[in-house]
N, C-alpha and C. Protein backbone atom coordinates (compact mmCIF):
# COMPACT_ATOMS: atom_id res chain seq x y z
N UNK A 1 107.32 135.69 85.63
CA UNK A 1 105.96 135.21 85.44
C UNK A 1 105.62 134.19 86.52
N UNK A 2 104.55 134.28 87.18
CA UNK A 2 104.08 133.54 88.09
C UNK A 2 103.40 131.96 87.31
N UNK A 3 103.89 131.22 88.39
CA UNK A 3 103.08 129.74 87.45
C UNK A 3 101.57 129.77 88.18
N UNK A 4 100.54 129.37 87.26
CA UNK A 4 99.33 129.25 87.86
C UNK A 4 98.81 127.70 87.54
N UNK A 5 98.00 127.31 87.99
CA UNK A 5 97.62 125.78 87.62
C UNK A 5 96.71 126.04 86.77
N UNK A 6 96.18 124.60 86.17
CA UNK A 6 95.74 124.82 84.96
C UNK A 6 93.81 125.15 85.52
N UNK A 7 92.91 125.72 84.45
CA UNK A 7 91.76 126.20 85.19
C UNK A 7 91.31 124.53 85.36
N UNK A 8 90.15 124.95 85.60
CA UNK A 8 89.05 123.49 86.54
C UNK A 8 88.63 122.59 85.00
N UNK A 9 88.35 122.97 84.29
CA UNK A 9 87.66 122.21 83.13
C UNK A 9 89.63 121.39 82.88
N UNK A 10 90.52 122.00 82.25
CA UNK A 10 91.56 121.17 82.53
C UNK A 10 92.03 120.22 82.93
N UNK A 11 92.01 120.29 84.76
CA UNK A 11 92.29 119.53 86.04
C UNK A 11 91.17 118.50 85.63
N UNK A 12 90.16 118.77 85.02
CA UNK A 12 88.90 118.00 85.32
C UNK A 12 89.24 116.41 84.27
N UNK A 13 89.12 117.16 82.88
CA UNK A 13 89.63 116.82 81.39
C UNK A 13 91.19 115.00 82.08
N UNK A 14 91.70 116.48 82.82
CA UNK A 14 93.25 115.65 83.10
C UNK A 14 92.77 114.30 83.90
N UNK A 15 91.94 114.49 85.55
CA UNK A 15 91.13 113.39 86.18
C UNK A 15 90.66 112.30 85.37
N UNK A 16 90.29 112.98 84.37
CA UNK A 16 88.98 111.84 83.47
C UNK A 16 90.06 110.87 82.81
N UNK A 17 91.00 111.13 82.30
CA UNK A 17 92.33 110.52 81.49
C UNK A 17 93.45 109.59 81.97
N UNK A 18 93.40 109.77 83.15
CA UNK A 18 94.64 109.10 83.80
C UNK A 18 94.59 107.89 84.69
N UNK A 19 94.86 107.15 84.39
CA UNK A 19 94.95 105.40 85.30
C UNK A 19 95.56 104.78 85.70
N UNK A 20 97.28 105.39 85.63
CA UNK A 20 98.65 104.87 86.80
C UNK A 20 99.11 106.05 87.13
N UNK A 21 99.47 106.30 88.56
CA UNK A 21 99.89 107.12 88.93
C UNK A 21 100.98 106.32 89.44
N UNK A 22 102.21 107.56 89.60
CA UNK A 22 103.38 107.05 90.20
C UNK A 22 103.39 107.88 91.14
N UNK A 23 103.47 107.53 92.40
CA UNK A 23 103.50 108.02 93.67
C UNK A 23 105.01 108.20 94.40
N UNK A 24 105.51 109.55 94.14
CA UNK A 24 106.98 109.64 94.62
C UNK A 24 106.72 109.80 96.08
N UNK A 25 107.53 109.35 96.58
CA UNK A 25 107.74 109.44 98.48
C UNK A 25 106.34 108.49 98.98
N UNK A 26 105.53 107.60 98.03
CA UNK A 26 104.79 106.94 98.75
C UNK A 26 105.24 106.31 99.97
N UNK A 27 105.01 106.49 101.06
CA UNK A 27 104.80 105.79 102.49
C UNK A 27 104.58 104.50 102.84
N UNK A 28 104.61 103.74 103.72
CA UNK A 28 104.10 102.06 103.66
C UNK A 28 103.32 102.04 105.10
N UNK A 29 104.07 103.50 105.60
CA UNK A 29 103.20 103.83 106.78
C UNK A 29 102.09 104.27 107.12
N UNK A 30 100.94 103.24 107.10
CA UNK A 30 99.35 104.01 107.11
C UNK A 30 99.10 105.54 107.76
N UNK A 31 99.52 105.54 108.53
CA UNK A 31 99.45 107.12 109.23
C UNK A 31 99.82 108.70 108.09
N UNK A 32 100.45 108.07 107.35
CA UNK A 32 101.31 109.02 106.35
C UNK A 32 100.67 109.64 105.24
N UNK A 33 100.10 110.71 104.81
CA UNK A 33 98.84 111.21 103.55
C UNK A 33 99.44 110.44 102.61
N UNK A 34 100.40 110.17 102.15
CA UNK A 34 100.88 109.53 101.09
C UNK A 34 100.53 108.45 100.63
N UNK A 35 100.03 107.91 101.78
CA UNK A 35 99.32 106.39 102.09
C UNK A 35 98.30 106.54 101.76
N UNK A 36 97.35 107.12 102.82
CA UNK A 36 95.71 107.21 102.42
C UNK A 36 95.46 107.47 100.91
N UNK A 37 95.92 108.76 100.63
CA UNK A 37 95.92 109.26 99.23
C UNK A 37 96.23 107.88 98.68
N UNK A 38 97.00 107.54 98.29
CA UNK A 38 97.34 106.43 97.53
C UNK A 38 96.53 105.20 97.47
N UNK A 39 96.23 104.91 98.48
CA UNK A 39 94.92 103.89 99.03
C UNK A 39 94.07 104.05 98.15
N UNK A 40 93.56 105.45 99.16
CA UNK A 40 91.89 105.97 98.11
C UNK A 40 92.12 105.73 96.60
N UNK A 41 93.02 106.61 96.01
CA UNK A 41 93.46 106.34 94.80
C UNK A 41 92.98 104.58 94.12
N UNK A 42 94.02 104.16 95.04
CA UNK A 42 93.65 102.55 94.58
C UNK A 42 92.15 102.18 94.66
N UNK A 43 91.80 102.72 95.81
CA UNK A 43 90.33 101.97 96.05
C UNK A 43 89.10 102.12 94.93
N UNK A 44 89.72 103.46 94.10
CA UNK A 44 88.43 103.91 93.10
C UNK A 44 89.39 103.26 91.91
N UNK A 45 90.48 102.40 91.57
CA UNK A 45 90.52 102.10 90.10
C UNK A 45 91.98 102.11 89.65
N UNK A 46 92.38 103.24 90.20
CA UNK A 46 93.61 103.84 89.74
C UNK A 46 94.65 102.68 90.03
N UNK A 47 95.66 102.69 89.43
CA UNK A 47 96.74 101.93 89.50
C UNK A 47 97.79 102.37 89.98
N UNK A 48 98.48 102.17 90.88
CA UNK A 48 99.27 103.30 92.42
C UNK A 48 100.67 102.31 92.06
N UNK A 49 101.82 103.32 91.40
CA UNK A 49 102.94 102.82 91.34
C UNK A 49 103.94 103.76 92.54
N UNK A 50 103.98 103.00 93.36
CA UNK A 50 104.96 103.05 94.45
C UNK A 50 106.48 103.63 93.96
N UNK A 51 107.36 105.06 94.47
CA UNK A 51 108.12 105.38 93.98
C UNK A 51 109.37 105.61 95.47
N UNK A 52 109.84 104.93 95.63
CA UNK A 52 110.20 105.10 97.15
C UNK A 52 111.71 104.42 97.23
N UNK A 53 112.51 104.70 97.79
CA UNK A 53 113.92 103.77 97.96
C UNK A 53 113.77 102.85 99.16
N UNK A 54 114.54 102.03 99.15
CA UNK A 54 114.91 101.05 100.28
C UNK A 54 113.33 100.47 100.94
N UNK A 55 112.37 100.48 99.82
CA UNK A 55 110.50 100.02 100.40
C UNK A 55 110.95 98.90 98.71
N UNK A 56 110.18 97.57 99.41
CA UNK A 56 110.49 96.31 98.17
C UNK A 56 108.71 96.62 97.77
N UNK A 57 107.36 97.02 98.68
CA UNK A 57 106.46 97.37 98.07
C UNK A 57 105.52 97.77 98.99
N UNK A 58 104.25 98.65 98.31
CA UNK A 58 103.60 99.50 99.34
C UNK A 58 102.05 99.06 98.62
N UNK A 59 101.19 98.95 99.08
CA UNK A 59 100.21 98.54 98.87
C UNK A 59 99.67 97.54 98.13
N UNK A 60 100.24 96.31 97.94
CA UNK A 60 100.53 95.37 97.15
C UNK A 60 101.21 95.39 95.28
N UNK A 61 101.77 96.75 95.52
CA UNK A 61 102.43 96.79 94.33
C UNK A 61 104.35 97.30 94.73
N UNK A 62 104.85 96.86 93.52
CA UNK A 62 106.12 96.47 93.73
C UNK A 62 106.74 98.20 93.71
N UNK A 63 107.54 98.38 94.89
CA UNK A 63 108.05 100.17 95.10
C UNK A 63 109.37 100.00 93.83
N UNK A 64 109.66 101.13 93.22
CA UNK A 64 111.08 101.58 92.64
C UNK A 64 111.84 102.88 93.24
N UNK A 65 112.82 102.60 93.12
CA UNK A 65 113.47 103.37 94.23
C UNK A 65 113.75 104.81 93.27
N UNK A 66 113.36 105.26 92.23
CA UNK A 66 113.18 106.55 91.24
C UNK A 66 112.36 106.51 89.92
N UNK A 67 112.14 107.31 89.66
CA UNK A 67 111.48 107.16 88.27
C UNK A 67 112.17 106.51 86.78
N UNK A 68 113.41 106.78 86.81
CA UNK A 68 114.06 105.86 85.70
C UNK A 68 113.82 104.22 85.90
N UNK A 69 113.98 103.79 87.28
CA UNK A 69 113.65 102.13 87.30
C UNK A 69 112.39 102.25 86.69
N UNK A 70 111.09 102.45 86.95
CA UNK A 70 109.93 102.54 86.70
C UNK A 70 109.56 101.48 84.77
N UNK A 71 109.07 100.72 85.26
CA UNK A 71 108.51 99.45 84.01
C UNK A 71 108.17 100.21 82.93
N UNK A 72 107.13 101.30 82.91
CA UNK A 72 106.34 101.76 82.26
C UNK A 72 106.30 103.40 82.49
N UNK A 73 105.78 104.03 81.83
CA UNK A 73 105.62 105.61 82.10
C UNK A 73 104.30 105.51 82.57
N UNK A 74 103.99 106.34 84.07
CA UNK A 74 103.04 106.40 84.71
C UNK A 74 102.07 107.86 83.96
N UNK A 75 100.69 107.86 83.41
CA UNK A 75 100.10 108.74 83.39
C UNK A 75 100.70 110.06 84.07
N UNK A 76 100.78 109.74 84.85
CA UNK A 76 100.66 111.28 86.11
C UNK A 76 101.93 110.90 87.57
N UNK A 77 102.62 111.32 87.72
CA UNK A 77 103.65 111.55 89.07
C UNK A 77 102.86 112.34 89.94
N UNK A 78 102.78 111.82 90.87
CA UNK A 78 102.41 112.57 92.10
C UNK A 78 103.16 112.47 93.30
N UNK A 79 103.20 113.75 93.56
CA UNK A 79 105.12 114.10 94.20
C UNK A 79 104.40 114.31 95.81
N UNK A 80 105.02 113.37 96.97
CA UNK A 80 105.08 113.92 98.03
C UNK A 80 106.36 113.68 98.28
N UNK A 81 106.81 114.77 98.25
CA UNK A 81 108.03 114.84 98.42
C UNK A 81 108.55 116.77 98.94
N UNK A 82 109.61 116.48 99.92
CA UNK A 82 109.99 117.81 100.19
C UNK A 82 110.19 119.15 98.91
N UNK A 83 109.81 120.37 99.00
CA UNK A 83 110.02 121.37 97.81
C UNK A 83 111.35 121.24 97.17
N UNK A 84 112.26 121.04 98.14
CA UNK A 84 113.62 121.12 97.43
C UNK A 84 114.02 119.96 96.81
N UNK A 85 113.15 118.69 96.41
CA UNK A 85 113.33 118.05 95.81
C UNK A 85 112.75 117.46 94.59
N UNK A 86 111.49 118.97 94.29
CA UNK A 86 111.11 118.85 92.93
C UNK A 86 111.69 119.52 91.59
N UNK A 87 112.65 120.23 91.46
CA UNK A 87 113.93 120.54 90.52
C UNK A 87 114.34 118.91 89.97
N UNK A 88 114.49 118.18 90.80
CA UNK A 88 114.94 116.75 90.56
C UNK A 88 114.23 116.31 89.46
N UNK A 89 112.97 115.45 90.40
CA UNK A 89 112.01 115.08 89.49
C UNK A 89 111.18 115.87 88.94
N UNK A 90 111.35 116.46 88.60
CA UNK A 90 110.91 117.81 86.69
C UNK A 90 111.95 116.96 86.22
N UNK A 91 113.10 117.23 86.50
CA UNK A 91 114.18 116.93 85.10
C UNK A 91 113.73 115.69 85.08
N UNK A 92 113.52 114.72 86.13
CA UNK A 92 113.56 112.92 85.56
C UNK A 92 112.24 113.31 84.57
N UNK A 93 111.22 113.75 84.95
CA UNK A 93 109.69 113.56 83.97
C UNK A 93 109.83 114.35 83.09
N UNK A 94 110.77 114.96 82.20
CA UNK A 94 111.33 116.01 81.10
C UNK A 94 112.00 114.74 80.24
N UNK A 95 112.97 114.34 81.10
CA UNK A 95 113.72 113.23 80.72
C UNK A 95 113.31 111.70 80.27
N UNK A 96 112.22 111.51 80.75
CA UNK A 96 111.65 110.24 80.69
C UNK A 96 110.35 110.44 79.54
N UNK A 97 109.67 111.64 79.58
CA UNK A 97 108.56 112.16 78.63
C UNK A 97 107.58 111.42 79.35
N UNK A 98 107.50 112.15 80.08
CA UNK A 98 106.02 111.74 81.58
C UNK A 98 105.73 113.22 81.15
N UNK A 99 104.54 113.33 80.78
CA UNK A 99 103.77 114.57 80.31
C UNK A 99 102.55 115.00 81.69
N UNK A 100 102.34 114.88 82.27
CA UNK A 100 101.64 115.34 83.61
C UNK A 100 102.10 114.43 85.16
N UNK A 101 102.16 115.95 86.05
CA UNK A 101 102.96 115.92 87.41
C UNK A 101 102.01 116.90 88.14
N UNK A 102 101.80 116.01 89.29
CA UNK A 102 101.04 116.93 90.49
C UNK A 102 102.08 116.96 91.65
N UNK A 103 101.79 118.03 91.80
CA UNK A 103 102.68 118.05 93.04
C UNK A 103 101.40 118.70 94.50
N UNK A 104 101.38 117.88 95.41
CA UNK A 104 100.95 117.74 96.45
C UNK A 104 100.09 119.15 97.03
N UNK A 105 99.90 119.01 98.08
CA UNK A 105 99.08 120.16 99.11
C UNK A 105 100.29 120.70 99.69
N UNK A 106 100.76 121.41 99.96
CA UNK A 106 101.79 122.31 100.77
C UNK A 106 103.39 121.96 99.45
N UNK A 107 103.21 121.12 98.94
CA UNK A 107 104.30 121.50 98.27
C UNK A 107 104.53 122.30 96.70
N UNK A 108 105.76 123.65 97.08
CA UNK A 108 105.60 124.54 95.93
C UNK A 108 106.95 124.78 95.79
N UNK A 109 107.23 124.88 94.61
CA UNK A 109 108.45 125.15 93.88
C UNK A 109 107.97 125.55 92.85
N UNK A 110 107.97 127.37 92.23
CA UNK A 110 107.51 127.80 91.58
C UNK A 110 108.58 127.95 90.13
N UNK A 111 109.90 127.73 90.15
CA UNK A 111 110.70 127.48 89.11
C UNK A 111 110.53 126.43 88.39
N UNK A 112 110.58 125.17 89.33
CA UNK A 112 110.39 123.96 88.89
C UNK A 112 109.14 123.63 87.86
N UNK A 113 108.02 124.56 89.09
CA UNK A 113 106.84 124.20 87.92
C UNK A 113 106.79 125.02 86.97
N UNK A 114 107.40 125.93 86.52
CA UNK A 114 107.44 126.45 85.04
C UNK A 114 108.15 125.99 84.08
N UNK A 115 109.33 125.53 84.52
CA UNK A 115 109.79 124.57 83.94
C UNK A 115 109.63 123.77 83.59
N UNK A 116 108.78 122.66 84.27
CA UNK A 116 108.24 121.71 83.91
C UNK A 116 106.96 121.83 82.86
N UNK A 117 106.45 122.94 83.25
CA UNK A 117 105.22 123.68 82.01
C UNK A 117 106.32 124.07 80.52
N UNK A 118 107.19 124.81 80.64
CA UNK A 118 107.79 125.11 79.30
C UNK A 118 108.34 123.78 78.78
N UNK A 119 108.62 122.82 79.33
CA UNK A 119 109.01 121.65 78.61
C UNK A 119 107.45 120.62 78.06
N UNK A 120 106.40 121.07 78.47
CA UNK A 120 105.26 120.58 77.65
C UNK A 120 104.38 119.66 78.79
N UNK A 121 104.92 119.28 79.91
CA UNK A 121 104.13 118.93 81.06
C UNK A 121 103.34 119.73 81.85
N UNK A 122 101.84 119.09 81.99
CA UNK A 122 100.44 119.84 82.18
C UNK A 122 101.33 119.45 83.59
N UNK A 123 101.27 121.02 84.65
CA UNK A 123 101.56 120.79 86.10
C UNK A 123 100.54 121.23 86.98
N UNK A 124 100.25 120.36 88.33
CA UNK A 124 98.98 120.93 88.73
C UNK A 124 99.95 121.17 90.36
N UNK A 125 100.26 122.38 91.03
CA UNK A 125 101.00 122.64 92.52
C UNK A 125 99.78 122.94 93.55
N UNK A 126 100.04 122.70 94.71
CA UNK A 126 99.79 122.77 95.86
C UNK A 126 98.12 122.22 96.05
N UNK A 127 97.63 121.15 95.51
CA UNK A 127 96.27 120.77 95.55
C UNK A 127 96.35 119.41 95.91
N UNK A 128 95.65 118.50 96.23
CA UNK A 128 95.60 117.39 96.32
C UNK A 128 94.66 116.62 95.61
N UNK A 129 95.43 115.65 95.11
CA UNK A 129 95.16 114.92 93.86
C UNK A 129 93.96 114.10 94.29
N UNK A 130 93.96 113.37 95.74
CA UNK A 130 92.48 112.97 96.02
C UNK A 130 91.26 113.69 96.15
N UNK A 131 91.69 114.89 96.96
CA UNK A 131 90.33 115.49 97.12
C UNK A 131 90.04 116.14 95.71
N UNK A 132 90.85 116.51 94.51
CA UNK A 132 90.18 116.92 93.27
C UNK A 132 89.60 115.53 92.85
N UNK A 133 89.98 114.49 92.86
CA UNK A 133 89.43 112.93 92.05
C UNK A 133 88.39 113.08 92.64
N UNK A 134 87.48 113.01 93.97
CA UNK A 134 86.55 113.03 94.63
C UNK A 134 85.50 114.25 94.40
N UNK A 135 86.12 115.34 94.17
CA UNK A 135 85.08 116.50 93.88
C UNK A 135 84.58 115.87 92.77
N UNK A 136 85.70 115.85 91.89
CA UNK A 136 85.19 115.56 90.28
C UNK A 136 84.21 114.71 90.67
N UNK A 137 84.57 113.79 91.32
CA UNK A 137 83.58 112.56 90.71
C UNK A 137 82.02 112.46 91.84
N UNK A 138 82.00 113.09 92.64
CA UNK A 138 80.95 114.17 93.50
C UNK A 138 79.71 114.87 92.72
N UNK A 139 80.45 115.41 91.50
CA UNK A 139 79.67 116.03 90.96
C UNK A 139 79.69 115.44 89.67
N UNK A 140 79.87 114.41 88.96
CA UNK A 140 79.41 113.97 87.74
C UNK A 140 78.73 112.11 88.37
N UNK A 141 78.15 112.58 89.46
CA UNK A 141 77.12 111.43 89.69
C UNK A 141 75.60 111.91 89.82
């Protein structure tokens, strides 16, 4: 069975709901999408938890070097991170009961995300989490 993302009223539903994101492979390097994304993110509201090793913090919030350090359970994981390293974090957000995970623009791991769907996490693959926050909110002004 092929994984498909969830339809638009969903994705939309999911946007409207969520207010910390945990940002795996966030960057500290402005040049880096991980950054901007994360920025923008911050700039409209959202609360941008930095998920990164050997970074003490990335946009004035404090980095953890995996999702188990993590204070709190973030709404939503948003993975930039290489394909072969979302098998990983599925199991940490299975494990931790983090119920929604985006995973990035170019990144796909189609096991992972079914997996991560049969364990009860809404998964959204290969889209980007800013430019959907921005459509959405484009069109409900």
């Amino acid at each position: 069975m092929m994984f498909t993302n969830p339809d638009t009223e969903i994705i939309r539903q999911l946007l409207q709901q969520i207010h910390t994101v945990a940002v795996v492979g966030l960057s500290p390097n402005e040049s880096r999408p991980s950054f901007r994304v994360a920025r923008g993110l911050q700039s409209l509201g959202y609360r941008i938890i930095p998920v990164r090793p050997m970074v003490a913090e990335v946009l004035g919030e404090t980095a953890y070097p995996d999702l188990e350090s993590l204070p709190e359970l973030p709404d939503i994981v948003d993975v930039f991170r290489a394909a072969e390293q979302v098998p990983a974090i599925v199991e940490s957000c299975i494990k931790l009961g983090i119920k929604h995970l985006w995973l990035q623009e170019g990144i796909i791991h189609e096991a992972a995300a079914r997996r991560a769907q049969t364990a009860g996490i809404t998964v959204v693959m290969n889209r980007c989490l800013w430019r959907d926050v921005m459509q959405y909110r484009e069109q409900n002004s």
